[in-house]
C-alpha atoms as a PDB file:
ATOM      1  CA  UNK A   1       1.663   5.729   7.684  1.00  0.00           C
ATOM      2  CA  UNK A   2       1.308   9.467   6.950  1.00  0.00           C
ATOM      3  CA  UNK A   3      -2.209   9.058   6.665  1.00  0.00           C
ATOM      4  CA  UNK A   4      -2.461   7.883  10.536  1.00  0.00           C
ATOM      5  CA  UNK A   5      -2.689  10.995  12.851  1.00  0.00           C
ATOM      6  CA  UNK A   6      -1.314   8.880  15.686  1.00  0.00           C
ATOM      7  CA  UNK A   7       1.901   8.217  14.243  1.00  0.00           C
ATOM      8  CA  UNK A   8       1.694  12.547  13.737  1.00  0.00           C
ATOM      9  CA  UNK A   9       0.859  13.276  17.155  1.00  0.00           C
ATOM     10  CA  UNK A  10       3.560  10.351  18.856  1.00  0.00           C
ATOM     11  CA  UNK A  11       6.355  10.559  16.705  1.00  0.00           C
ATOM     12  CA  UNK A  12       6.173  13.968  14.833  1.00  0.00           C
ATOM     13  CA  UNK A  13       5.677  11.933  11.056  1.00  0.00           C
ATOM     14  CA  UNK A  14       4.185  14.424   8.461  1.00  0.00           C
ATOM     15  CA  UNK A  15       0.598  14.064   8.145  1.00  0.00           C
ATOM     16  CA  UNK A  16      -2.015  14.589   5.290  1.00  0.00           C
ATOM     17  CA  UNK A  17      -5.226  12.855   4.184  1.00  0.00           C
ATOM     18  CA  UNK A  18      -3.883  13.531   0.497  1.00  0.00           C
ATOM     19  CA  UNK A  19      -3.601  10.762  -1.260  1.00  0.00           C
ATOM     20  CA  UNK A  20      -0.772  11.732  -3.745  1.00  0.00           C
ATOM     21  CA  UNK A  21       0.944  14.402  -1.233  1.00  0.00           C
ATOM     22  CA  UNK A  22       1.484  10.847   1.482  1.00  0.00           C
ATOM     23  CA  UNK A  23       2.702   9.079  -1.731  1.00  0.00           C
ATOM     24  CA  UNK A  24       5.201  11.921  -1.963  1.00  0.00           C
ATOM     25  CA  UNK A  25       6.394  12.124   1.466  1.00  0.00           C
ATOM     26  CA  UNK A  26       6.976   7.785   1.595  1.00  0.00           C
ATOM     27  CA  UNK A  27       8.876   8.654  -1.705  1.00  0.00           C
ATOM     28  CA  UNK A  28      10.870  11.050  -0.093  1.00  0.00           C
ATOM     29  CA  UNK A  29      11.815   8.447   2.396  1.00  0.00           C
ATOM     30  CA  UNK A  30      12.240   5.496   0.396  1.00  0.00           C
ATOM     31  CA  UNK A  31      15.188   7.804  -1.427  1.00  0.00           C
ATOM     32  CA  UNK A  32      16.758   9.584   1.718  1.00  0.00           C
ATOM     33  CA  UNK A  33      20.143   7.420   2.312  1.00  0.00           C
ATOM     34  CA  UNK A  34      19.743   6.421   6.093  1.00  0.00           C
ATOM     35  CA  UNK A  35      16.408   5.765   5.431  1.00  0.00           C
ATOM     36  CA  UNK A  36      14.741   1.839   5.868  1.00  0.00           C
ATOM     37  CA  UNK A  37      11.428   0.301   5.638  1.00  0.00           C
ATOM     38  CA  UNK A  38      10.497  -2.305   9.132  1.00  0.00           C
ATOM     39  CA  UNK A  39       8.646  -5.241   7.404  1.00  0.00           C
ATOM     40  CA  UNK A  40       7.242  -8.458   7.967  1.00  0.00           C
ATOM     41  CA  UNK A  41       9.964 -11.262   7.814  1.00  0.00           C
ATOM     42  CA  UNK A  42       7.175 -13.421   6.041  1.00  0.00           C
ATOM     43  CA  UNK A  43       4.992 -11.659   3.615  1.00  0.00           C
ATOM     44  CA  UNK A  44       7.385  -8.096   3.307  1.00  0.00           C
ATOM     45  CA  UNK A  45       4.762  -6.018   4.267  1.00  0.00           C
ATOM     46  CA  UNK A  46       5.790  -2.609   5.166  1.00  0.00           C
ATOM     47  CA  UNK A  47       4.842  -1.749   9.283  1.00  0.00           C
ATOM     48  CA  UNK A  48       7.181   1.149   9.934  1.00  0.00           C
ATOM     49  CA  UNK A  49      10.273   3.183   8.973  1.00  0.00           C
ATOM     50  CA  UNK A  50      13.491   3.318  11.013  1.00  0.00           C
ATOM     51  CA  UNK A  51      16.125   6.380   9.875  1.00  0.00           C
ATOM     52  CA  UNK A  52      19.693   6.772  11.013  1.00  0.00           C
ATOM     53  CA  UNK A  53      20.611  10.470  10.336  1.00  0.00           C
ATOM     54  CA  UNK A  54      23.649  12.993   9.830  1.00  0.00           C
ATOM     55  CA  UNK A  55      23.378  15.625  13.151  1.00  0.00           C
ATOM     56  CA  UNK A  56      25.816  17.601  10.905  1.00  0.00           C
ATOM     57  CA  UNK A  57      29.051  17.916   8.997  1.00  0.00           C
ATOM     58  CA  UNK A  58      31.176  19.409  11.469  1.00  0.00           C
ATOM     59  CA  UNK A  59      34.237  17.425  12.627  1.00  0.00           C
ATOM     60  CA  UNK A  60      32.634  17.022  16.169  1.00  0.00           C
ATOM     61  CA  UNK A  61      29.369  15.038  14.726  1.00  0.00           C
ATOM     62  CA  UNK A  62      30.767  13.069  11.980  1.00  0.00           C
ATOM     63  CA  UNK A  63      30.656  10.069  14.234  1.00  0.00           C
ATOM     64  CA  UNK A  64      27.198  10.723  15.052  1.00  0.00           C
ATOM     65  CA  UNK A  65      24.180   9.851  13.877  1.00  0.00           C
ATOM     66  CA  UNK A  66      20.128  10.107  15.262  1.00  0.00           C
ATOM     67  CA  UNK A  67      17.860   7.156  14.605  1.00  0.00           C
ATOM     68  CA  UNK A  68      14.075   7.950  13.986  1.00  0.00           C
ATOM     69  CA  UNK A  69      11.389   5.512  13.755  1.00  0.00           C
ATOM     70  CA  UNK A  70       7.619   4.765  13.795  1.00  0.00           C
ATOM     71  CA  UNK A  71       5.881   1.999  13.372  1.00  0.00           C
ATOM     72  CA  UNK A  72       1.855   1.686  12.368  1.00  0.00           C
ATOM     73  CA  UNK A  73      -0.388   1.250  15.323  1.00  0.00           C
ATOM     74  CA  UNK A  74      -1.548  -2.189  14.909  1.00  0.00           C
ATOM     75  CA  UNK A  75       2.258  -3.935  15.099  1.00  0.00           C
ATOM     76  CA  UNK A  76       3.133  -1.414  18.242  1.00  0.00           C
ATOM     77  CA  UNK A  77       4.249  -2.979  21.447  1.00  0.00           C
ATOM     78  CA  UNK A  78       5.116  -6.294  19.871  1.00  0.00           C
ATOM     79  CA  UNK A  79       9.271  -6.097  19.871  1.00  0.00           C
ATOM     80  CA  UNK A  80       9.150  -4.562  16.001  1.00  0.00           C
ATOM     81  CA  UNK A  81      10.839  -1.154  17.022  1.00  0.00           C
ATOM     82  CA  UNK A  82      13.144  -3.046  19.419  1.00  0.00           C
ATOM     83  CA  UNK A  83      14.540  -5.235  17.059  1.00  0.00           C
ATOM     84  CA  UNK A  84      14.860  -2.238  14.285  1.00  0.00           C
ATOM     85  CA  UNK A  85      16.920  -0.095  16.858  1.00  0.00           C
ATOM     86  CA  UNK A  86      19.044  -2.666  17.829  1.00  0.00           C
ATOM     87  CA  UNK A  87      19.814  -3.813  13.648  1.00  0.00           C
ATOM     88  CA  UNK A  88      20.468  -0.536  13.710  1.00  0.00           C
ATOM     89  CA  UNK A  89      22.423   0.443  16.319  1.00  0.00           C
ATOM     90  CA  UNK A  90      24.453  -2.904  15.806  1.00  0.00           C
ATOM     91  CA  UNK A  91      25.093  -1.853  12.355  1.00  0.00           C
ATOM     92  CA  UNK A  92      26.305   1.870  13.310  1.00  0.00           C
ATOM     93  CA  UNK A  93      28.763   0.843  15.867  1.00  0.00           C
ATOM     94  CA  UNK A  94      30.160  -2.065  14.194  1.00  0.00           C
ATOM     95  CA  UNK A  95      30.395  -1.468  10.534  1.00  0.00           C
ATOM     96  CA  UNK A  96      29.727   2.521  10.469  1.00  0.00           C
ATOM     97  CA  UNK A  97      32.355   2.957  13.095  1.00  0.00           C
ATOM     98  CA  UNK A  98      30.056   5.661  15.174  1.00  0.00           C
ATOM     99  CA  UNK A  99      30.348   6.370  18.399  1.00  0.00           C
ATOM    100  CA  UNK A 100      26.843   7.936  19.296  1.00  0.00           C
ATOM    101  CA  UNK A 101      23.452   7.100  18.633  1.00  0.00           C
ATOM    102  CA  UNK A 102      20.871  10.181  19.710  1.00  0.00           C
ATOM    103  CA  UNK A 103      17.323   9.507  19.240  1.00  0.00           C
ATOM    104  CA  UNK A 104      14.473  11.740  20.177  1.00  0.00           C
ATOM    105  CA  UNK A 105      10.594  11.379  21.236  1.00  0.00           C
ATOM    106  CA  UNK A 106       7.917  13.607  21.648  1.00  0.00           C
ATOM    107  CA  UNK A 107       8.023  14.666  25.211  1.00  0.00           C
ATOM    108  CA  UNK A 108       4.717  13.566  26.528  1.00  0.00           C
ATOM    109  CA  UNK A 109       5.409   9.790  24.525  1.00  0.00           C
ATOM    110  CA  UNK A 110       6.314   7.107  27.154  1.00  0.00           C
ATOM    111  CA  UNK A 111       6.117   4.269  25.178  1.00  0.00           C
ATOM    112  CA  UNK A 112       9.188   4.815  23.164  1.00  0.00           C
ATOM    113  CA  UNK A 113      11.152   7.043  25.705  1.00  0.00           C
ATOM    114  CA  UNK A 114      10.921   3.098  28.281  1.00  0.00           C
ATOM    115  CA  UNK A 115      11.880   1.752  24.583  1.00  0.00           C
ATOM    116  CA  UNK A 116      15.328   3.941  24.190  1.00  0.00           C
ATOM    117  CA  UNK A 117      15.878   3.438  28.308  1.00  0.00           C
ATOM    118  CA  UNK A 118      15.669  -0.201  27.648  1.00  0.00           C
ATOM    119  CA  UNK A 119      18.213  -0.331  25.496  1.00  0.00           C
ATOM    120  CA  UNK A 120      20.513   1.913  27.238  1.00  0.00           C
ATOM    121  CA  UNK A 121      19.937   4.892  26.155  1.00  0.00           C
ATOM    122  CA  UNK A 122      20.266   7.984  28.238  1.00  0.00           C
ATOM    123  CA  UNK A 123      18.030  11.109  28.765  1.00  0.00           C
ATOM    124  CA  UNK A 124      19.986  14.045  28.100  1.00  0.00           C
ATOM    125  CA  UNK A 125      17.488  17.109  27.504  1.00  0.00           C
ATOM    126  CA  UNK A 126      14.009  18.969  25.642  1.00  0.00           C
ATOM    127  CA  UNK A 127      14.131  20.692  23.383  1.00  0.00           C
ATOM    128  CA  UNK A 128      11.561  22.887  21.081  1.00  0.00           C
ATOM    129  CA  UNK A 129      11.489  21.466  17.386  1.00  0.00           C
ATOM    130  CA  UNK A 130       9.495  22.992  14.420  1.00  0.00           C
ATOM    131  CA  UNK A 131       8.583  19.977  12.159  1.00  0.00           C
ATOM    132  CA  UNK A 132       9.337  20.605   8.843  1.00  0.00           C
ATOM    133  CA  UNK A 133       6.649  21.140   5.503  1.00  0.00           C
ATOM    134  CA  UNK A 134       3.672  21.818   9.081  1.00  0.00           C
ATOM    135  CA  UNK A 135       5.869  24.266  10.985  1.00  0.00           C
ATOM    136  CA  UNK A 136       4.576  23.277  14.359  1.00  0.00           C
ATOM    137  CA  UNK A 137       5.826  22.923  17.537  1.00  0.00           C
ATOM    138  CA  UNK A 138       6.717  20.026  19.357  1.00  0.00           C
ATOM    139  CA  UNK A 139       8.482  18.902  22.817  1.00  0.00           C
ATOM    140  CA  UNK A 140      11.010  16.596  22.109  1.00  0.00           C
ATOM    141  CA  UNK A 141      13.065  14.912  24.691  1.00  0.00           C
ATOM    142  CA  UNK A 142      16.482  13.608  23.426  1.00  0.00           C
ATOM    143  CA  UNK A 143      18.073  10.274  24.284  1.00  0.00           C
ATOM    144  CA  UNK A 144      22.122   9.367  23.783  1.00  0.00           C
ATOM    145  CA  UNK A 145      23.760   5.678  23.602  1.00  0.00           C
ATOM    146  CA  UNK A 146      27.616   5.569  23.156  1.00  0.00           C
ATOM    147  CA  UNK A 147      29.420   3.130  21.815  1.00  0.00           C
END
């Protein structure tokens, strides 16, 4: 998944064509709480990652969370994200108790932005976002759901 420049370029995943640096980065994810793998129902196989993360520790965004996800190119556009976000967001409201989900795209990345809007999300705002290990630069438009 790292090692796809797509998934960079949509959805802002860290890149490399280093073998044991994208080992290191899926590590970092498989231990990050929040973190899950989307797989295959049948054979397991690991086609994407879905996140649901702290905004912060201030009282105001306890309650808060913003799911990530990206899923490799050849299982896109088949109802894999979909169902992810809505395990998801079914999970936060009803067992975590949130009250908003955020989620954010890269501005100029339809596919996912209809995704979010047909599931009720709403656009809120861009925003400039330095990605983190690459420092670059990337429009991101931000999306809210609330409980």
């Amino acid at each position: 998944m790292v090692q796809d420049r797509q998934n960079h370029e949509l959805a802002g995943l860290e890149y490399t064509d280093d073998d044991d640096f994208g080992h290191d980065l899926l590590d970092m994810y498989r231990r990050r709480a929040g973190a899950y793998v989307i797989a295959l129902k049948d054979t397991d196989e690991m086609i994407g990652i879905i996140e649901l993360n702290k905004r912060g520790e201030s009282e105001g965004l306890l309650a808060t969370r913003e799911i990530g996800f990206v899923v490799c190119k050849e299982y896109r556009q088949q109802g894999f994200a979909k169902e992810a976000i809505q395990l998801l967001r079914d999970y936060s409201f009803n067992e975590l108790d949130l009250t908003e989900l955020w989620a954010s795209t890269e501005a100029d990345n339809v596919a996912p932005q209809k995704l979010l809007e047909s599931l009720e999300f709403k656009y809120m705002y861009e925003a400039d976002q330095t990605l983190p290990y690459t420092g670059q630069h990337n429009l991101i438009k931000y999306y809210l759901l609330t409980k």
